[in-house]
Protein backbone atom coordinates (compact mmCIF):
# COMPACT_ATOMS: atom_id res chain seq x y z
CA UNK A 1 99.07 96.71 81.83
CA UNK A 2 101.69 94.62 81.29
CA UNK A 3 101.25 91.50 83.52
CA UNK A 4 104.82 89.86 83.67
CA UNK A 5 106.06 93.49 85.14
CA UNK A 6 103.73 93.30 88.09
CA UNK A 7 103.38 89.88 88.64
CA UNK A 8 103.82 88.36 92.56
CA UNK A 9 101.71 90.66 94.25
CA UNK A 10 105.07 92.33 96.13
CA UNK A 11 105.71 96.10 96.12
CA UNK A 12 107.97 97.47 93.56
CA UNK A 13 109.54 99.55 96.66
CA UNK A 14 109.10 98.50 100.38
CA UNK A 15 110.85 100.43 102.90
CA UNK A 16 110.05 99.97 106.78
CA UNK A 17 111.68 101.99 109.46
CA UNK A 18 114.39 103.89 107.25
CA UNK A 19 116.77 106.40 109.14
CA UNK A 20 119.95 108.41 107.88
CA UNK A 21 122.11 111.07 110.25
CA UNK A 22 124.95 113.33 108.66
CA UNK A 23 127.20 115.09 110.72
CA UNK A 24 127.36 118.93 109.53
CA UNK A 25 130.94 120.72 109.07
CA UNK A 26 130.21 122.31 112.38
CA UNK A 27 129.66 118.28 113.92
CA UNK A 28 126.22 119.06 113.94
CA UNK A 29 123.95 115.94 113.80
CA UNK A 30 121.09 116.18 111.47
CA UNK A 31 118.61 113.92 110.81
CA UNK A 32 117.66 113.30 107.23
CA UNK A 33 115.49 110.68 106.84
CA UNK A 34 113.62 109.97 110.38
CA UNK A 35 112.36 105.99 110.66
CA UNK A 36 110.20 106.61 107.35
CA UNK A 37 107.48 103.72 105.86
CA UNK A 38 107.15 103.77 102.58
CA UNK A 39 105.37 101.50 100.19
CA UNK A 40 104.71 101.60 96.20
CA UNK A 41 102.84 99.36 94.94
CA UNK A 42 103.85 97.66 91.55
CA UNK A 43 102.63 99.48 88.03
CA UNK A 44 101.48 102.95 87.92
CA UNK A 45 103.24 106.25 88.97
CA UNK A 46 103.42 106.78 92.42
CA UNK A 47 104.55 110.65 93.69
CA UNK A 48 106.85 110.81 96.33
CA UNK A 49 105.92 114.47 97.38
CA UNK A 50 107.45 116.79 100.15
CA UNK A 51 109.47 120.23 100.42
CA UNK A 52 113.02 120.98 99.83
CA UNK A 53 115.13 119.85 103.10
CA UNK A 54 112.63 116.91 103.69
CA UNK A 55 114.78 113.91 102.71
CA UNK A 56 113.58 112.59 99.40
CA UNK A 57 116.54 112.63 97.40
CA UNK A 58 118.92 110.80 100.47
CA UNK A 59 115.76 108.26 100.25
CA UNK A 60 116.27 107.83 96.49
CA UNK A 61 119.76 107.48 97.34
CA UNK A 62 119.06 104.88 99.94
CA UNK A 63 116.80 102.84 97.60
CA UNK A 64 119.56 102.76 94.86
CA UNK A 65 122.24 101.65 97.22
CA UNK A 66 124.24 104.89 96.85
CA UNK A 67 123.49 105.77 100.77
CA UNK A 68 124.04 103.37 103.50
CA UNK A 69 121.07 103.70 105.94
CA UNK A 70 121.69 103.88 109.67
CA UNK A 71 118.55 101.53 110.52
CA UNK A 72 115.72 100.47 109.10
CA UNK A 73 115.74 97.76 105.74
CA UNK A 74 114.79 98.27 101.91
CA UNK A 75 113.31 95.96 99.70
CA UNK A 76 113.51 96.14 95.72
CA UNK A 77 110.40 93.96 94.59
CA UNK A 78 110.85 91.85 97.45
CA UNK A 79 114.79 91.59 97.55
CA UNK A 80 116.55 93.20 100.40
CA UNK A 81 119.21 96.33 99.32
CA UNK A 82 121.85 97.09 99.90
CA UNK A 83 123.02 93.30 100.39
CA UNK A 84 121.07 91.92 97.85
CA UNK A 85 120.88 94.82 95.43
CA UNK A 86 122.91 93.13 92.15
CA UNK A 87 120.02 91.11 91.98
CA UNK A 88 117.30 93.26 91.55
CA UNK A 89 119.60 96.21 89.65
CA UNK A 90 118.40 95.34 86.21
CA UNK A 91 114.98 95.69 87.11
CA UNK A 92 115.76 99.44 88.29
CA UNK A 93 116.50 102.47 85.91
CA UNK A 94 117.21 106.16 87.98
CA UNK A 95 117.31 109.75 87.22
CA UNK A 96 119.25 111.20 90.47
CA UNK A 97 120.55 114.98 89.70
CA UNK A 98 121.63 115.65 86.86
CA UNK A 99 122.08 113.16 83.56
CA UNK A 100 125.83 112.98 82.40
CA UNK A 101 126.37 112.63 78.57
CA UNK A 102 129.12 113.32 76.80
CA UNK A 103 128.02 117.45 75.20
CA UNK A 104 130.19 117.16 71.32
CA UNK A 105 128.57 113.59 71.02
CA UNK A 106 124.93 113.03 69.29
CA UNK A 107 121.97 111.98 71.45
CA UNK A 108 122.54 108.21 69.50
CA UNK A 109 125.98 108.04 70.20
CA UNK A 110 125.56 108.83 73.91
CA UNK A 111 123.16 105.89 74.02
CA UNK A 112 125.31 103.74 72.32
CA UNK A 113 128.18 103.99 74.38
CA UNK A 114 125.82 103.81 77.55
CA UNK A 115 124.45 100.20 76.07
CA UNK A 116 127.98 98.61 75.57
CA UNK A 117 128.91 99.54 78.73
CA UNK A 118 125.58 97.71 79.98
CA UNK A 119 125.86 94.86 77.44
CA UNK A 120 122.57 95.75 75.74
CA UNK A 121 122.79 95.51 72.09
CA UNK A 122 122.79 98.70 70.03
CA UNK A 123 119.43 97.96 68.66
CA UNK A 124 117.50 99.10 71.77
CA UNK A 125 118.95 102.56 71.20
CA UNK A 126 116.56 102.99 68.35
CA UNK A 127 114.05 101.34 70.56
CA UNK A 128 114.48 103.74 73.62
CA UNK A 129 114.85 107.06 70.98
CA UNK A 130 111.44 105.70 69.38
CA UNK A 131 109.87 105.67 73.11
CA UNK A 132 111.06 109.06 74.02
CA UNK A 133 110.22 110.99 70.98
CA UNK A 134 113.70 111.33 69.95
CA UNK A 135 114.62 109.64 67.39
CA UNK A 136 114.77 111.92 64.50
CA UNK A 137 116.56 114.39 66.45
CA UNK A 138 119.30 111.08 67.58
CA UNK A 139 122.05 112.21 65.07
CA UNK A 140 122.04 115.90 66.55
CA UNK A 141 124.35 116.82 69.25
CA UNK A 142 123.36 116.34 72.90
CA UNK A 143 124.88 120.45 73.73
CA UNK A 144 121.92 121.48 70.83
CA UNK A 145 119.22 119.50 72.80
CA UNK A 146 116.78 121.95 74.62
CA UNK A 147 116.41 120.88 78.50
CA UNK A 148 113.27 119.25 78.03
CA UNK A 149 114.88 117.15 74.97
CA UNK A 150 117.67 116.30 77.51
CA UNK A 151 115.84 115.01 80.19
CA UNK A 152 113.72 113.00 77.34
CA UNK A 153 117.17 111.48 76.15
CA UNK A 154 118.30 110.44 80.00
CA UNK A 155 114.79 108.79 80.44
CA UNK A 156 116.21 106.72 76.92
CA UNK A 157 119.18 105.81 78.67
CA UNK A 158 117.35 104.26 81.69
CA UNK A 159 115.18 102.19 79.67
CA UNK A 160 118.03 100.60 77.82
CA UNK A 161 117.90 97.49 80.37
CA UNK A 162 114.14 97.56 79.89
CA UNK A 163 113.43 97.65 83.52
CA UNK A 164 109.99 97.37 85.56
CA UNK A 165 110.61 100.56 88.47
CA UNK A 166 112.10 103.77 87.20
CA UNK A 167 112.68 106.27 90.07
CA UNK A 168 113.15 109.86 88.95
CA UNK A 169 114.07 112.40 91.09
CA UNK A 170 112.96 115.99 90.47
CA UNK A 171 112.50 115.24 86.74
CA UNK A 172 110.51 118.50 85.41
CA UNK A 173 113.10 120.78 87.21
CA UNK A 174 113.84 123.80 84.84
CA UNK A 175 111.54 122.93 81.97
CA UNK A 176 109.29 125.53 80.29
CA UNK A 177 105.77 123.88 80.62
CA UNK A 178 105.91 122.27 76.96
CA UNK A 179 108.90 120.32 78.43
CA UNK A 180 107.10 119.31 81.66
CA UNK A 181 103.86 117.92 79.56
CA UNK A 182 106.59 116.09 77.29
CA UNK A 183 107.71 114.85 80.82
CA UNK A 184 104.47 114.02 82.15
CA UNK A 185 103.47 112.24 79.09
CA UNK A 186 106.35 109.93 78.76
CA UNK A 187 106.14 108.91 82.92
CA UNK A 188 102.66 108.62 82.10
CA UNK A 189 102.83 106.41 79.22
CA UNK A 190 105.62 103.71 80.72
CA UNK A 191 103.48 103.42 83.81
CA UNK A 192 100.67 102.15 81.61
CA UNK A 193 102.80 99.66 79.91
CA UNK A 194 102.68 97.79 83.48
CA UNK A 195 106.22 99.63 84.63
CA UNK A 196 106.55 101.00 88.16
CA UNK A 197 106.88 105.21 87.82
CA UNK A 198 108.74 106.46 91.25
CA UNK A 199 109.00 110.15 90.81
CA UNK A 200 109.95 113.00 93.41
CA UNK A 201 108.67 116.58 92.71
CA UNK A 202 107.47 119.63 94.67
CA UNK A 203 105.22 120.42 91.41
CA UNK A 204 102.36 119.60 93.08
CA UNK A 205 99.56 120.61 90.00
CA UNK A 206 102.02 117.87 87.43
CA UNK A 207 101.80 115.14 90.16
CA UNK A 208 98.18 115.55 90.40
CA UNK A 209 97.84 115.22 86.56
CA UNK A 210 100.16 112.10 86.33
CA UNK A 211 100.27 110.12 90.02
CA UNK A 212 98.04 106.84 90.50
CA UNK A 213 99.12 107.11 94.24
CA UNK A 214 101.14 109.06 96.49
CA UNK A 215 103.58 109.32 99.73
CA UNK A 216 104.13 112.88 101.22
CA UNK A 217 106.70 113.26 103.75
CA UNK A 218 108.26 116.45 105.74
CA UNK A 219 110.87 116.23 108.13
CA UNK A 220 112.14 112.92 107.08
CA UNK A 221 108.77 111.56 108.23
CA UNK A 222 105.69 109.80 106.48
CA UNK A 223 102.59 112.21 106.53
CA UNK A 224 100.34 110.77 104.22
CA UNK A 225 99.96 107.95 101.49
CA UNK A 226 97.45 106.37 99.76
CA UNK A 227 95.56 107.34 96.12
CA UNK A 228 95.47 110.95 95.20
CA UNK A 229 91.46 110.86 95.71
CA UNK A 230 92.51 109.93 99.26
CA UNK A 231 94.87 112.30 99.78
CA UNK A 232 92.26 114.80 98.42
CA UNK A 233 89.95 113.65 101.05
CA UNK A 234 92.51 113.50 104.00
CA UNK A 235 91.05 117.23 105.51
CA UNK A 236 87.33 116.17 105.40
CA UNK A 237 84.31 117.37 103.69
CA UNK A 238 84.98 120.12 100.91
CA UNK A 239 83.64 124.10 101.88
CA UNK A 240 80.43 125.16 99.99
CA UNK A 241 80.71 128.71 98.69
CA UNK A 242 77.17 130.17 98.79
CA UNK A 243 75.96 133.06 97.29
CA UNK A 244 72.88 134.74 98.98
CA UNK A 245 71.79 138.65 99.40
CA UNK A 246 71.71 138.77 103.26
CA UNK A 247 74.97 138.09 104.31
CA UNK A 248 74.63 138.24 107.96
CA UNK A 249 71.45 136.52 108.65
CA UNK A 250 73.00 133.62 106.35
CA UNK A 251 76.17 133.66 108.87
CA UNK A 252 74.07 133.39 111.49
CA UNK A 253 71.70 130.75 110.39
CA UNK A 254 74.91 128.93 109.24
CA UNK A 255 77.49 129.15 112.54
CA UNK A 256 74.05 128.02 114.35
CA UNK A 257 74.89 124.56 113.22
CA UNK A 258 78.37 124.33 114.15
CA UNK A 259 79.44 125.19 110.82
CA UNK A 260 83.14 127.82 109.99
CA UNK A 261 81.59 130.76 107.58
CA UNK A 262 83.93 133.40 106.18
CA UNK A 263 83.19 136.12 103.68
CA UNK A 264 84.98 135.50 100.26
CA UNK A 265 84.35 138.24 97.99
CA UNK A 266 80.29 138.68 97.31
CA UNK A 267 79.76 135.17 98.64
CA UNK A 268 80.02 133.20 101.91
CA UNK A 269 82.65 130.28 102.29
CA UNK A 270 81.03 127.50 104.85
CA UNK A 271 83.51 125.01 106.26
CA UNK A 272 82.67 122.25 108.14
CA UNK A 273 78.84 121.29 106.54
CA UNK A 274 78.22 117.69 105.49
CA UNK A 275 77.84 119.60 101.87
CA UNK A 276 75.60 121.97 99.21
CA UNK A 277 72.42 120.66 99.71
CA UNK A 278 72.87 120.45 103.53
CA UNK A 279 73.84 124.02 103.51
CA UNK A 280 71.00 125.28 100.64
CA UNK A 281 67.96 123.29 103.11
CA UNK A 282 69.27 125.37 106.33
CA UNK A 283 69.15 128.64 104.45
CA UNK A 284 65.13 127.83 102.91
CA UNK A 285 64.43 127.30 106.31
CA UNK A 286 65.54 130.39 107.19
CA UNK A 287 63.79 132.10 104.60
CA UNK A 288 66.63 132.90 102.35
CA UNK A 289 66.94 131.52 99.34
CA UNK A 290 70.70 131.01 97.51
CA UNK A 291 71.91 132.22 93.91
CA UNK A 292 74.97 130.17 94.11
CA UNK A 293 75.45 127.11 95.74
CA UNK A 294 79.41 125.87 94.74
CA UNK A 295 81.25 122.58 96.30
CA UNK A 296 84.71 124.37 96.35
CA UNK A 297 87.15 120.43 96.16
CA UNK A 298 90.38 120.92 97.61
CA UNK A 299 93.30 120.70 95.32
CA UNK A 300 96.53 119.16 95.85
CA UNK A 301 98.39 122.14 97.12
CA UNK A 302 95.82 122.90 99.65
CA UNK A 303 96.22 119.25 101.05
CA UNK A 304 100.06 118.93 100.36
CA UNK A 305 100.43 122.69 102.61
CA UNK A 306 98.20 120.78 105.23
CA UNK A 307 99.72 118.23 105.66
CA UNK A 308 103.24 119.38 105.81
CA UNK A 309 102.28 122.26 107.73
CA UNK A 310 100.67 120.15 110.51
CA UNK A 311 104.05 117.91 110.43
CA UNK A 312 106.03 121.03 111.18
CA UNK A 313 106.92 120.86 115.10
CA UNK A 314 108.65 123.60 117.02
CA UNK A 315 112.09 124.14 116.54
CA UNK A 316 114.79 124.18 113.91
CA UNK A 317 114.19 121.83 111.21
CA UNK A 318 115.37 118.27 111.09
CA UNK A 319 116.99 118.93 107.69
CA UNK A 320 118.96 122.61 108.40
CA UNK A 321 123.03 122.48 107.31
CA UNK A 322 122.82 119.41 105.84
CA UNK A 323 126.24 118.58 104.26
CA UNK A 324 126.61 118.40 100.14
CA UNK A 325 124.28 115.52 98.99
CA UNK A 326 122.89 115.09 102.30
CA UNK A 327 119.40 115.86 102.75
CA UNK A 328 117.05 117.31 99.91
């Protein structure tokens, strides 16, 4: 890791008490983004996880200075936005929707423009092609680049300053899963050369491959945050699937100590039990004697369903009408 990029000890992205309303054609007020805390710590990728409607996007927005908040503040590497945001700019490269490049023009030329218009010399284009995997297809013409290849030439263009947080929003939308690994690899790869990786999905499975830590919000709230291990761990000890011949004496020995047991299959799923071993010494006891004995770990969907699910309150969601580039 690079350590000029992280260097200070302050987040790359600090945001405390962040709040955004739209009003909906119908005057409808709708809350997008509902006093949310968010920190990301400098180097590494950090997934900012949560389900269509639940205000990632109009946070990205927020954080780039494209969307004034109603309350809360923002800080770029310790540097309040919007006021202060020139200052910090350069340091920031973003994916938000869709990439615009110019369709007749090569994947080079594209760049080229993009760094005169930035003031970065044209040699960086071969840099940023080089990074991305690109640049012996550079000369061909953006329209003839697959998606995958596209979204591989937009990550180019927002390295061209060479900056330290990248925030991409949604970036894997679309691609066939060659694309997405191509994806994956590259956020992957600029995290461990000390760069800050901010990047939105709903893929839950790619996140968990990729993410050093992670935020999940629903309803324009925080849920959870921490390492993925932690957010693994957020719903307690894992279940134990146990085979064993008598089913219902094992239920019974089981529920006896307070443990959930449900019947998946041939086997029995205990919730609940401190874990395998636990489980294995209370059926010898009994006299029965286990064939399988399996520490079932929760994956990432499991805990991102949880948790969202749990945040869920009655009533219509926070996020329902929202106006166009309101809150996704």
């Amino acid at each position: 890791m690079t350590a000029e990029r992280t260097a200070g000890g302050e987040p790359a992205v600090s945001v405390l008490g962040l709040r955004k309303t739209y009003r909906t054609f119908t005057l409808r007020q709708v809350v997008a983004v509902d006093h949310l805390d968010l920190t990301v710590p400098a180097g590494g990728v950090h997934a900012f996880l949560g389900p269509n409607g639940s205000g990632k996007t109009t946070t990205i927005r927020m954080l780039l200075g494209l969307v004034r908040p109603d309350a809360g503040t923002v800080h770029l590497f310790g540097t309040p936005v919007p006021s202060r945001l020139p200052e910090v700019i350069g340091r920031v490269g973003a994916i938000v929707e869709n990439p615009k490049f110019v369709p007749g023009f090569s994947g080079r030329r594209n760049l080229r423009l993009l760094a005169t218009a930035v003031g970065v010399p044209h040699t960086r284009v071969e840099a940023v092609l080089e990074r991305v995997d690109l640049r012996e297809r550079g000369q061909d013409q953006f329209q003839r680049y697959s998606l995958g290849m596209k979204q591989r030439l937009a990550i180019a263009a927002t390295l061209l300053k060479d900056p330290d947080l990248l925030i991409f929003d949604e970036p894997t939308n679309g691609l066939d899963p060659a694309g997405i690994r191509d994806v994956r690899a590259t956020m992957r790869g600029l995290a461990d050369e000390g760069r800050t990786v901010l990047v939105s999905s709903h893929i839950l499975a790619e996140v968990e491959h990729v993410a050093d830590t992670v935020s999940v919000v629903a309803r324009g709230r925080l849920v959870a945050q921490g390492t993925v291990a932690d957010l693994l761990g957020a719903g307690g000890p894992a279940d134990v699937r146990v085979g064993v011949a008598d089913h219902d004496r094992a239920e019974t020995l089981l529920r006896a100590h307070g443990w959930q047991v449900r019947r998946v299959g041939t086997a029995l799923l205990v919730s609940g039990s401190p874990g395998g071993a636990q489980v294995n010494e209370v059926l010898a006891r009994g006299g029965l004697y286990a064939h399988e004995v399996e520490v079932v770990r929760r994956d990432l969907e499991a805990a991102f369903l949880e948790l969202t699910g749990a945040a869920r309150a009655p009533g219509p969601p926070a996020t329902t009408d929202a106006p166009a580039g309101g809150a996704r």
